[in-house]
Protein backbone atom coordinates (compact mmCIF):
# COMPACT_ATOMS: atom_id res chain seq x y z
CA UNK A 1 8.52 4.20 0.56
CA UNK A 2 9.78 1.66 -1.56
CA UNK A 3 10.82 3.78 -5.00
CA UNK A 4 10.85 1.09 -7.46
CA UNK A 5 7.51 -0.67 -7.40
CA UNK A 6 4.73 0.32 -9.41
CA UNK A 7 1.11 -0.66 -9.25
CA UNK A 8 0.25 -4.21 -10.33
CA UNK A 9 -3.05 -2.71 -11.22
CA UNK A 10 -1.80 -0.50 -13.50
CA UNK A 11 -0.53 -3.05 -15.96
CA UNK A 12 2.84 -4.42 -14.21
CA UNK A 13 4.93 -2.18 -15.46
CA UNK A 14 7.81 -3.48 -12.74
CA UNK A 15 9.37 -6.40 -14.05
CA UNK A 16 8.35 -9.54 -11.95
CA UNK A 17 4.72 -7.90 -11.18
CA UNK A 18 2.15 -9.89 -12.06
CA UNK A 19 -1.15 -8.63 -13.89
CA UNK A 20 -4.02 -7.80 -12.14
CA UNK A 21 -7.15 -7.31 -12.73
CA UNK A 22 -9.62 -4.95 -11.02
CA UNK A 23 -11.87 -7.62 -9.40
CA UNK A 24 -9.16 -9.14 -7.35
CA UNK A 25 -8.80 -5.49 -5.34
CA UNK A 26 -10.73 -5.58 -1.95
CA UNK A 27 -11.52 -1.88 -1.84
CA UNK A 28 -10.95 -0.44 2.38
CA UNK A 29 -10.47 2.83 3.88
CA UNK A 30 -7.95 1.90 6.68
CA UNK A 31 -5.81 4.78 8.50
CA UNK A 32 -2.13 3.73 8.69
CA UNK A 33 0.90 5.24 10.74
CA UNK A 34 4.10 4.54 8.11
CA UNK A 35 7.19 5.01 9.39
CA UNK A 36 10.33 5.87 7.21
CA UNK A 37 14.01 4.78 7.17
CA UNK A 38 15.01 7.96 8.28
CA UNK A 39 13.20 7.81 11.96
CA UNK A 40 10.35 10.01 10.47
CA UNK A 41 6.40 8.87 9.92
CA UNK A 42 3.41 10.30 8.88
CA UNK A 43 -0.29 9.47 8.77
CA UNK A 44 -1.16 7.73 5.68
CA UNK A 45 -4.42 5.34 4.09
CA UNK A 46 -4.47 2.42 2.43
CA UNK A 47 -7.16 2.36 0.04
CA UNK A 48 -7.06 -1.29 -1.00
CA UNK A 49 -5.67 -4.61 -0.70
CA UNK A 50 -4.51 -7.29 -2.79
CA UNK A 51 -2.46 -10.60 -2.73
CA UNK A 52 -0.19 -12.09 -5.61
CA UNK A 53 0.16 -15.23 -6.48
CA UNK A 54 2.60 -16.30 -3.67
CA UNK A 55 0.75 -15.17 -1.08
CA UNK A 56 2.31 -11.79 -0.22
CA UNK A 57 0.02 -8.92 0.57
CA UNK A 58 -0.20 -5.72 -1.26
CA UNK A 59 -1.82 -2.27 -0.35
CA UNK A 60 -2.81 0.46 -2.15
CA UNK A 61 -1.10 3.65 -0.04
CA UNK A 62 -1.32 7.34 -0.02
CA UNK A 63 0.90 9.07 2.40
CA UNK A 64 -0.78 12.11 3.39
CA UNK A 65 0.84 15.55 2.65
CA UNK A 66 3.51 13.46 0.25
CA UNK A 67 1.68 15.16 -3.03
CA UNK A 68 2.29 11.32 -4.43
CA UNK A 69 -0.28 9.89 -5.42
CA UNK A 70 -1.51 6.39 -4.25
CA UNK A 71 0.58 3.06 -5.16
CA UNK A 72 0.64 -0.04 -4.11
CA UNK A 73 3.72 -1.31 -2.00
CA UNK A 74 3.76 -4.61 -0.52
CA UNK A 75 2.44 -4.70 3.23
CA UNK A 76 4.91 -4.65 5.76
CA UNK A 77 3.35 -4.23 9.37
CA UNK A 78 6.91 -3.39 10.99
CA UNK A 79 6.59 -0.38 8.68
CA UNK A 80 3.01 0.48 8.49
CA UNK A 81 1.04 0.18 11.98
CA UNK A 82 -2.53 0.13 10.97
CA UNK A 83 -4.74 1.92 13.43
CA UNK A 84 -8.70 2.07 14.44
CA UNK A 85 -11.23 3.12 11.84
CA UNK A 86 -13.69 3.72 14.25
CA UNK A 87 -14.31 4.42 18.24
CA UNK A 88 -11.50 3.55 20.64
């Protein structure tokens, strides 16, 4: 998880984040596999999408069994395999 980036959403409270505004969130439910630094991964969600002004893709993530709540990281699909949301 990347500890220093806080929600765009939620006002930009990270310096450099830009403001967003509700409407510009495509809500999903998409299952994730994240995998950590340390080797380790766990099953996760994202719960919504977004893209800043330069183009780079943002998701709103909740790691499950983390007891963090959701926040929105940038996307990085070497880091978070998405997997099937319905029948294989």
């Amino acid at each position: 998880m990347v500890e220093s980036l806080r929600s765009p959403v939620r006002g930009g409270e990270h310096v450099g984040d830009p403001a967003v505004v509700e409407a510009d969130v495509d809500r999903v439910y998409q299952p994730v596999e994240v995998h950590f630094a340390d080797g380790s991964w766990a099953v996760g969600r994202i719960s919504g999408w977004w893209q800043d002004g330069d183009g780079a893709r943002w998701c709103l993530l909740r790691v499950a069994r983390s007891g963090r709540p959701a926040r929105w990281e940038p996307f990085d699909p070497a880091r978070m395999v998405l997997l099937p949301t319905g029948g294989l």
